[in-house]
PDB file of N, CA and C in Angstrom:
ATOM      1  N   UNK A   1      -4.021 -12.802  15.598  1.00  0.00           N
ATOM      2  CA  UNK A   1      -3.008 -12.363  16.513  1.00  0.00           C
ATOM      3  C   UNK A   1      -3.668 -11.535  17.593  1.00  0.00           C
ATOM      4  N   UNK A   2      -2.523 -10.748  18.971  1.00  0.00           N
ATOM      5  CA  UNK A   2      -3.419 -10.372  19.585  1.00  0.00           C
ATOM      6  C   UNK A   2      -3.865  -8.531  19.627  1.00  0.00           C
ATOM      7  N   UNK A   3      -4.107  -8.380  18.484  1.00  0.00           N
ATOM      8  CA  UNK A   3      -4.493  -6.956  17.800  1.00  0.00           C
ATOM      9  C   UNK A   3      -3.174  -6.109  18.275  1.00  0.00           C
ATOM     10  N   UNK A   4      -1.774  -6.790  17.949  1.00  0.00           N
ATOM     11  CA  UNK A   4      -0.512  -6.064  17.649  1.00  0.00           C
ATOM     12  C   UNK A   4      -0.587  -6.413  16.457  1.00  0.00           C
ATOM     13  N   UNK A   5       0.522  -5.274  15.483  1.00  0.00           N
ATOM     14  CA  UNK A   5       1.525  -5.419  14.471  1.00  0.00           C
ATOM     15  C   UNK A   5       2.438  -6.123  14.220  1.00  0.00           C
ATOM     16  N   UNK A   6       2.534  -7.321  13.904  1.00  0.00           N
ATOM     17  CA  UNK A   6       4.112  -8.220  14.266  1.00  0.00           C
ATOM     18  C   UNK A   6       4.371  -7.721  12.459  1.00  0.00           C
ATOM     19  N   UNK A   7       5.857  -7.947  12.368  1.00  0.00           N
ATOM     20  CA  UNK A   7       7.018  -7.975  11.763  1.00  0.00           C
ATOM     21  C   UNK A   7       6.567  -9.125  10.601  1.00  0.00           C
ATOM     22  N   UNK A   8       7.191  -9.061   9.665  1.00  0.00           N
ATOM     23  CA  UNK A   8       6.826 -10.470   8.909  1.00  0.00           C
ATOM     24  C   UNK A   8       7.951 -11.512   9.671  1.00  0.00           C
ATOM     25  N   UNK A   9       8.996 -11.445  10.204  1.00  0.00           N
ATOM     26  CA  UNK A   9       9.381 -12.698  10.432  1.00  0.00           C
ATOM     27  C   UNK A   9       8.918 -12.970  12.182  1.00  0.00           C
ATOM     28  N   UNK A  10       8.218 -12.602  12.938  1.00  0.00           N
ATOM     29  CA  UNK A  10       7.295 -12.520  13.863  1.00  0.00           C
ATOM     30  C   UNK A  10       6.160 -13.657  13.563  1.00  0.00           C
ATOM     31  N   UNK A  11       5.520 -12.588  11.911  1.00  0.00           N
ATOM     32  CA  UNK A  11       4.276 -13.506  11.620  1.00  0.00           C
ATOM     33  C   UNK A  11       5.067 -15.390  10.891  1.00  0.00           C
ATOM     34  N   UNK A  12       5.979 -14.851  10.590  1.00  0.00           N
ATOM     35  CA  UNK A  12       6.533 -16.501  10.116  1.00  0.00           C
ATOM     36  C   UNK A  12       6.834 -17.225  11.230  1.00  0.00           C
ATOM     37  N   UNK A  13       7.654 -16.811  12.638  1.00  0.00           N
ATOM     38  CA  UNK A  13       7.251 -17.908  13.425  1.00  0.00           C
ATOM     39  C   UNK A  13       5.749 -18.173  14.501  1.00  0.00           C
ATOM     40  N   UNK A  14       5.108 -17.100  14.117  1.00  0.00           N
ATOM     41  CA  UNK A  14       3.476 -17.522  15.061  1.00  0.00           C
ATOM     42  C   UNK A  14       2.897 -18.137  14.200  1.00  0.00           C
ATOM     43  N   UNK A  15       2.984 -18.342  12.528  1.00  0.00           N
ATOM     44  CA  UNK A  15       1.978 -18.980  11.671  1.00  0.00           C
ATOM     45  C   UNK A  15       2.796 -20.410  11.971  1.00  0.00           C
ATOM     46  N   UNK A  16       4.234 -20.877  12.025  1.00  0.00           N
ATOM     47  CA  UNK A  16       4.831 -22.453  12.360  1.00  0.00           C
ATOM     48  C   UNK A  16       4.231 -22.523  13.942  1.00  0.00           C
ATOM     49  N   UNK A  17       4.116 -22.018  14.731  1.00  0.00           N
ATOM     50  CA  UNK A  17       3.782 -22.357  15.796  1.00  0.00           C
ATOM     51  C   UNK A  17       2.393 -22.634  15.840  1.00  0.00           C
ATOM     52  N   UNK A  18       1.419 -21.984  15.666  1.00  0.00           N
ATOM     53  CA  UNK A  18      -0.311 -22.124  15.143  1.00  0.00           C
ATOM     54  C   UNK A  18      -0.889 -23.212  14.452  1.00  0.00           C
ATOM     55  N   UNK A  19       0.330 -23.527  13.820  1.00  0.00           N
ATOM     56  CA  UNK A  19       0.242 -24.772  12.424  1.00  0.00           C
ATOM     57  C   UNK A  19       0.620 -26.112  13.213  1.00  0.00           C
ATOM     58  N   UNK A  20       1.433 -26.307  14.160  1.00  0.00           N
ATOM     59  CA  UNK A  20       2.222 -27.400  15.072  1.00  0.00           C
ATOM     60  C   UNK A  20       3.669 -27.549  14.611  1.00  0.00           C
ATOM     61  N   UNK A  21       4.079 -26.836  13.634  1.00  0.00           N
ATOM     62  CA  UNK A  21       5.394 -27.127  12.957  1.00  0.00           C
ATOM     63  C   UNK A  21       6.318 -26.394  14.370  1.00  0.00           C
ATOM     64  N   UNK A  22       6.392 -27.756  14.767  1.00  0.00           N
ATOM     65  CA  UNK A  22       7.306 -27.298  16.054  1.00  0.00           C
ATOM     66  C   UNK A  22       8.425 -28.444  16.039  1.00  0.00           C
ATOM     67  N   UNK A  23       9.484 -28.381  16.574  1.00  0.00           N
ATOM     68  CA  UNK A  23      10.800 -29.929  16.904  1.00  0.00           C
ATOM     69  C   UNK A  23       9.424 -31.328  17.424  1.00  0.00           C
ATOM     70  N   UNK A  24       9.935 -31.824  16.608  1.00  0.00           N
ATOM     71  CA  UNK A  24       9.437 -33.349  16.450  1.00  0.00           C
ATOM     72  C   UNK A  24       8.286 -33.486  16.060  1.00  0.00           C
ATOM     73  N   UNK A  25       7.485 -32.544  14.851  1.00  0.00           N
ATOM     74  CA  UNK A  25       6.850 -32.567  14.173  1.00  0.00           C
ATOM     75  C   UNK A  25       6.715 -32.046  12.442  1.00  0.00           C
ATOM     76  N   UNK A  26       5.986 -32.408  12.095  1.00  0.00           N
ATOM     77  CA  UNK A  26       6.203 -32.108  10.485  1.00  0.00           C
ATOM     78  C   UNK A  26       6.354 -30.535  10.224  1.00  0.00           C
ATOM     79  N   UNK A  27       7.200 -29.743   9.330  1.00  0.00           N
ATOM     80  CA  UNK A  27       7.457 -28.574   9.362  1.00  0.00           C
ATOM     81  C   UNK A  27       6.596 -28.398   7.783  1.00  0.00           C
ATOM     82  N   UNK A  28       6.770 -26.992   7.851  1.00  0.00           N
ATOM     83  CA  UNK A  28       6.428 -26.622   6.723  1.00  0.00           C
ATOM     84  C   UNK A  28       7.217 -25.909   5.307  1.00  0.00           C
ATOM     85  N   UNK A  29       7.228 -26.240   4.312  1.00  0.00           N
ATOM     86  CA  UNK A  29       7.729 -26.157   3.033  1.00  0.00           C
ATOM     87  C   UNK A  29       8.225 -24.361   2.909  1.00  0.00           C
ATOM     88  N   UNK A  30       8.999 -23.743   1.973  1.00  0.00           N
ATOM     89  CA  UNK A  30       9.466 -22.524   1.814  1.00  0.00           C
ATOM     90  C   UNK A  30       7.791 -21.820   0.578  1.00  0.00           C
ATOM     91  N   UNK A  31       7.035 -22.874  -0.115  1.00  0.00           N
ATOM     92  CA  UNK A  31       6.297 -22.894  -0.381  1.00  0.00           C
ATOM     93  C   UNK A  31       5.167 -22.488   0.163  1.00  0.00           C
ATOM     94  N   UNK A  32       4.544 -23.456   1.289  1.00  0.00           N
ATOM     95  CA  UNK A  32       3.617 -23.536   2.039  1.00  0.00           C
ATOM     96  C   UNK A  32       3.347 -22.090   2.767  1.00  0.00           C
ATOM     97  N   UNK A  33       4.424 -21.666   3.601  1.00  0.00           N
ATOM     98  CA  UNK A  33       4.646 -20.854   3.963  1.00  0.00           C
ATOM     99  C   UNK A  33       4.412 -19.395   3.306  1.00  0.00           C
ATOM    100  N   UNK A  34       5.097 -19.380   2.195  1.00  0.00           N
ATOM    101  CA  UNK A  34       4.770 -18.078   0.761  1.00  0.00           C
ATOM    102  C   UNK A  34       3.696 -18.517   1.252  1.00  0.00           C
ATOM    103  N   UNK A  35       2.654 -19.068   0.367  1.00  0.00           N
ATOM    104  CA  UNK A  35       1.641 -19.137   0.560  1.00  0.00           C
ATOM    105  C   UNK A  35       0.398 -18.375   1.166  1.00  0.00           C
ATOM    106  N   UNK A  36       1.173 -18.979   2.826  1.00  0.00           N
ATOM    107  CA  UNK A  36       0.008 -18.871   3.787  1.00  0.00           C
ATOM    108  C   UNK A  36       0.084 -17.548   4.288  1.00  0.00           C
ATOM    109  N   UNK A  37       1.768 -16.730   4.042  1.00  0.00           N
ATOM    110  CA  UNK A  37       1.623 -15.264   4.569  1.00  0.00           C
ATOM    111  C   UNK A  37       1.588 -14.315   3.130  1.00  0.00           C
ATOM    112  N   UNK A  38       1.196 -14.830   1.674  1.00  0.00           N
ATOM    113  CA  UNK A  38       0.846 -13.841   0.970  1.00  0.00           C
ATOM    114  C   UNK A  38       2.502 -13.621   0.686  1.00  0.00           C
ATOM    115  N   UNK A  39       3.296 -14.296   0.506  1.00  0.00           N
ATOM    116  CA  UNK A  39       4.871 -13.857   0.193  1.00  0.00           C
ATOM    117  C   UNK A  39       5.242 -14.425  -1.316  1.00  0.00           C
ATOM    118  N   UNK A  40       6.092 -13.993  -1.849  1.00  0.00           N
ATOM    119  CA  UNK A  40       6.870 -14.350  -2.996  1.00  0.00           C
ATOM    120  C   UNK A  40       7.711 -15.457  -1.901  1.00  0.00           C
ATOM    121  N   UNK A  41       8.286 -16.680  -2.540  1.00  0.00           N
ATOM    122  CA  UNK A  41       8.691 -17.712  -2.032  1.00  0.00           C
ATOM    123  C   UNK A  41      10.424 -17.520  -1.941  1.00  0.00           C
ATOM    124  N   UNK A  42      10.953 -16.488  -2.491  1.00  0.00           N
ATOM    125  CA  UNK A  42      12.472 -15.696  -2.830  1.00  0.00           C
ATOM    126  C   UNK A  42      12.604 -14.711  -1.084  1.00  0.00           C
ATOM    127  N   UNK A  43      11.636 -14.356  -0.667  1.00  0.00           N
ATOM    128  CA  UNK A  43      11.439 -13.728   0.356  1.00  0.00           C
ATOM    129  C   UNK A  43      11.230 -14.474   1.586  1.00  0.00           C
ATOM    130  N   UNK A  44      10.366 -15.466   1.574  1.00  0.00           N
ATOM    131  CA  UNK A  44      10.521 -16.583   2.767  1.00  0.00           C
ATOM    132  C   UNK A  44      11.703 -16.885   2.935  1.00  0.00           C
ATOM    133  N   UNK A  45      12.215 -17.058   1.871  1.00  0.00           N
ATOM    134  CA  UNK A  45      13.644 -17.951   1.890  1.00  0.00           C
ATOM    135  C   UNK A  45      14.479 -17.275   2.959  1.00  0.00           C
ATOM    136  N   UNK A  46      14.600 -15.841   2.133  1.00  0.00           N
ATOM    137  CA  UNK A  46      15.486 -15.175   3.338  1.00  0.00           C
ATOM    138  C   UNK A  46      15.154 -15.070   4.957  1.00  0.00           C
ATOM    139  N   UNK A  47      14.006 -14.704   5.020  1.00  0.00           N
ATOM    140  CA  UNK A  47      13.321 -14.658   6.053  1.00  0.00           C
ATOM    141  C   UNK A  47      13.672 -16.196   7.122  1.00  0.00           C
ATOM    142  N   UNK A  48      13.478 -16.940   6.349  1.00  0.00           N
ATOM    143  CA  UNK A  48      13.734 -18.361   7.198  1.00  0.00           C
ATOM    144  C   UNK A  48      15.101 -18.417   7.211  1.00  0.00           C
ATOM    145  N   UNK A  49      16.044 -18.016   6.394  1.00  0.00           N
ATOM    146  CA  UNK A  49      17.300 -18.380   6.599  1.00  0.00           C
ATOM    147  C   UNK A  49      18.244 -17.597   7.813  1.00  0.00           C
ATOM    148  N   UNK A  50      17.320 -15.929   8.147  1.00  0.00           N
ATOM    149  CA  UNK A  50      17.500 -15.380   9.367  1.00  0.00           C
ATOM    150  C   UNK A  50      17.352 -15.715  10.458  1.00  0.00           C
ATOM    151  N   UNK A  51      16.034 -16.644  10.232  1.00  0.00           N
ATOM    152  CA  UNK A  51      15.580 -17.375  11.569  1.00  0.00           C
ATOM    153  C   UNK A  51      16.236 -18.357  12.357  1.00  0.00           C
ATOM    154  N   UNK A  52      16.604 -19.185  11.085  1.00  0.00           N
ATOM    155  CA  UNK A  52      18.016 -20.416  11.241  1.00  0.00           C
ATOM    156  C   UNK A  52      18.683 -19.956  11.778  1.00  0.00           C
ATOM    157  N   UNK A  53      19.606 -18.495  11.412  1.00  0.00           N
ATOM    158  CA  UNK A  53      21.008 -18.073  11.831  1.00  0.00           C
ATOM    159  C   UNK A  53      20.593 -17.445  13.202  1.00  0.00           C
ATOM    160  N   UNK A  54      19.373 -16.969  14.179  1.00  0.00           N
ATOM    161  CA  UNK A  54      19.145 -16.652  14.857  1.00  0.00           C
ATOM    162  C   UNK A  54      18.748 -17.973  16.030  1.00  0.00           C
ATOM    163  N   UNK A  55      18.670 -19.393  15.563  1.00  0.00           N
ATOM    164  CA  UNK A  55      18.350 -20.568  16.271  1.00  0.00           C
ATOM    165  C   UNK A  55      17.275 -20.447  16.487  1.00  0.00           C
ATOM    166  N   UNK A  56      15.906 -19.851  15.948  1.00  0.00           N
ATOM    167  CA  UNK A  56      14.027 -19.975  15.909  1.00  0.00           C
ATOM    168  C   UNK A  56      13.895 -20.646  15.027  1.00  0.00           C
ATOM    169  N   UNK A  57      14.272 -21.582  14.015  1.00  0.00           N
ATOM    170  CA  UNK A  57      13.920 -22.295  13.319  1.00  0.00           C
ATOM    171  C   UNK A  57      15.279 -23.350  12.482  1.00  0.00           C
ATOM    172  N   UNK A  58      14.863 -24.675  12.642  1.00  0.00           N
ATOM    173  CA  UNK A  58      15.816 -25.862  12.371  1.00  0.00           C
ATOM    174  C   UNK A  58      14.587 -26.515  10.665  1.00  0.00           C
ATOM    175  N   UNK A  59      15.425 -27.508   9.853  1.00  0.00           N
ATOM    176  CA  UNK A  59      14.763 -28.252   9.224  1.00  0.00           C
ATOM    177  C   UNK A  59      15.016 -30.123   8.978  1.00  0.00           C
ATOM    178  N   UNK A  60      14.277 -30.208   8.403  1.00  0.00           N
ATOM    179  CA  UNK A  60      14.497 -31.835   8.093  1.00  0.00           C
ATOM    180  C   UNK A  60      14.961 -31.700   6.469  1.00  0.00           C
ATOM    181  N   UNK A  61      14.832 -32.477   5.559  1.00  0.00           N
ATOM    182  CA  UNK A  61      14.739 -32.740   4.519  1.00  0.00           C
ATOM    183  C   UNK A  61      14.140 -33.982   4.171  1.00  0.00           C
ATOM    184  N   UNK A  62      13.134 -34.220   3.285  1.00  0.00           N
ATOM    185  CA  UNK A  62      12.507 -34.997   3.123  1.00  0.00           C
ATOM    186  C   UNK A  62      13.274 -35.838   1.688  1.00  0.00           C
ATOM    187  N   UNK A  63      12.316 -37.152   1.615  1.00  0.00           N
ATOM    188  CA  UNK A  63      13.078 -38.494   0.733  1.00  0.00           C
ATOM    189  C   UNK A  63      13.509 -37.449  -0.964  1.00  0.00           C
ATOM    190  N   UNK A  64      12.564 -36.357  -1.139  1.00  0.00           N
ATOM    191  CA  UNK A  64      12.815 -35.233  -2.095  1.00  0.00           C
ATOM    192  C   UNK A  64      13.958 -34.397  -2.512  1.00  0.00           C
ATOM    193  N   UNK A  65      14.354 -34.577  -1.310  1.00  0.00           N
ATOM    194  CA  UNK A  65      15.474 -33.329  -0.720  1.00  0.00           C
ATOM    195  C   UNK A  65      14.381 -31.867  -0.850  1.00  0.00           C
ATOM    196  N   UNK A  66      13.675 -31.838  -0.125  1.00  0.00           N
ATOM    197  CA  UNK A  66      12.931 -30.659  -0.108  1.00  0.00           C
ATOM    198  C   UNK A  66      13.075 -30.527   1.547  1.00  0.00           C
ATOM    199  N   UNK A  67      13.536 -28.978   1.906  1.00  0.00           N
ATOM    200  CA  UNK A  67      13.196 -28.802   3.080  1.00  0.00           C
ATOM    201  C   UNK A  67      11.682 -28.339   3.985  1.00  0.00           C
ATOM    202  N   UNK A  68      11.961 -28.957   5.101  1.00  0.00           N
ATOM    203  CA  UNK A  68      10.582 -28.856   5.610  1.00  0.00           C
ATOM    204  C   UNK A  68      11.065 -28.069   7.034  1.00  0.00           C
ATOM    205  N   UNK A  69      10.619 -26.909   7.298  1.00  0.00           N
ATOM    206  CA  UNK A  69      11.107 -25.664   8.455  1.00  0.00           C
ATOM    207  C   UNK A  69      10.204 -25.740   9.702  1.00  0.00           C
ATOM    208  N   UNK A  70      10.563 -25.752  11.025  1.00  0.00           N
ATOM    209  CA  UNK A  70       9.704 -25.581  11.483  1.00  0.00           C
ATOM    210  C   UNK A  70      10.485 -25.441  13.098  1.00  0.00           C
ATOM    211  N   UNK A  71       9.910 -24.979  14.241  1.00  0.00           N
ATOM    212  CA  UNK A  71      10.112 -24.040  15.228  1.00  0.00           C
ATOM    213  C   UNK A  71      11.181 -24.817  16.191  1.00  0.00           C
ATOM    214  N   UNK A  72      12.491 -24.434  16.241  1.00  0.00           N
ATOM    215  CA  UNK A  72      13.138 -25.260  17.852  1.00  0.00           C
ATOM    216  C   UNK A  72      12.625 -24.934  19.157  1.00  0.00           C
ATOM    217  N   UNK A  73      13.199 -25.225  20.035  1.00  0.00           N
ATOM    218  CA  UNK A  73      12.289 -25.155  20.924  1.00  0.00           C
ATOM    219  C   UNK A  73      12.609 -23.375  21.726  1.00  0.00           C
ATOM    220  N   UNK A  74      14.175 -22.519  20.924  1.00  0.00           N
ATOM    221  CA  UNK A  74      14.227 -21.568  21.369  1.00  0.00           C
ATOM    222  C   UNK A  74      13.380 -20.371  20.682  1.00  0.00           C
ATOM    223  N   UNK A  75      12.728 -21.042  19.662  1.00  0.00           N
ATOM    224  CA  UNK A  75      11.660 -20.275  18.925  1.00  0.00           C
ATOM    225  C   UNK A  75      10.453 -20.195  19.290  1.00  0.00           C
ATOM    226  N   UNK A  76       9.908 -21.692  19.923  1.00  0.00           N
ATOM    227  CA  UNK A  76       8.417 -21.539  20.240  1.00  0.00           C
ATOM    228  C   UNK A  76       9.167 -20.392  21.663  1.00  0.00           C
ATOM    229  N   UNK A  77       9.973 -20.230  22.378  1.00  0.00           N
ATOM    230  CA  UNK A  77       9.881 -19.349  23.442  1.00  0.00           C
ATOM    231  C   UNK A  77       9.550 -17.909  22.804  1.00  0.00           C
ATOM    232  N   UNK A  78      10.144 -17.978  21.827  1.00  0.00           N
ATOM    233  CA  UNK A  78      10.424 -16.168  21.720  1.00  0.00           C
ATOM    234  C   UNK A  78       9.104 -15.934  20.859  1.00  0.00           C
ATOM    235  N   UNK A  79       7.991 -17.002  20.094  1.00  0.00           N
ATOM    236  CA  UNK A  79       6.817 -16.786  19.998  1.00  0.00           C
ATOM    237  C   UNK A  79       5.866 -16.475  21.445  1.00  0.00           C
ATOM    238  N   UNK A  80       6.228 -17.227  22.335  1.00  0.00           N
ATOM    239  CA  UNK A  80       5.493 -17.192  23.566  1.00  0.00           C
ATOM    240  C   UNK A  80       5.613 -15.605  24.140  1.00  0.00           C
ATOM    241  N   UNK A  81       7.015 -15.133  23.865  1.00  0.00           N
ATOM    242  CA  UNK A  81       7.413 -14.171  24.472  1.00  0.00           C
ATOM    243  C   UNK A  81       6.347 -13.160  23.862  1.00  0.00           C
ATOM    244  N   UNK A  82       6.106 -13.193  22.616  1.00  0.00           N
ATOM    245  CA  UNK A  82       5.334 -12.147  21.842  1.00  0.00           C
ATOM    246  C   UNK A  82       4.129 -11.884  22.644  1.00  0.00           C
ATOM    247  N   UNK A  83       3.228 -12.720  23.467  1.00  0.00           N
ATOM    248  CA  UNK A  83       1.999 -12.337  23.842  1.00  0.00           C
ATOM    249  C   UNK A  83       2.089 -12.044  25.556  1.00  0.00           C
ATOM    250  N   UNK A  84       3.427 -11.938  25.842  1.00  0.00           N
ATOM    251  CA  UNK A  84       4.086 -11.337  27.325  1.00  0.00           C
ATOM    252  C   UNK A  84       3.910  -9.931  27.115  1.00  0.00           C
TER     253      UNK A  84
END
């Protein structure tokens, strides 16, 4: 990042944006995500489900029914906005 402090749901949409999980590409899992920011996967959840209700993040569902999360296009802005 650019030697700021972001928020964890900050760092959840700059790690989908970094990754390409953007509208009309493959998103990433509630899993994947735990994962990659060091989270319990009970905590993404919420975290992404704020993001949804805020319109920074939409999903697909795959042939699984597993959701796959990843950035609309009013999210990659307000990531962009972060390094304004």
């Amino acid at each position: 990042m650019s030697g700021v402090e972001h928020t964890p749901h900050q760092r959840l949409l700059v790690f989908l944006h970094n990754t390409g999980a953007v509208i009309g590409r493959p998103g990433k899992t509630v899993e994947e995500l735990a994962t990659a920011m060091g989270m319990r996967p009970d905590e993404v959840d919420e975290m992404v489900l704020d993001q949804i209700n805020s319109g920074y993040l939409e999903f697909s569902t795959d042939e699984k029914g597993v959701r796959h999360y990843k950035l609309t296009g009013r999210g990659i802005i307000r990531v962009s906005s972060l390094y304004t």
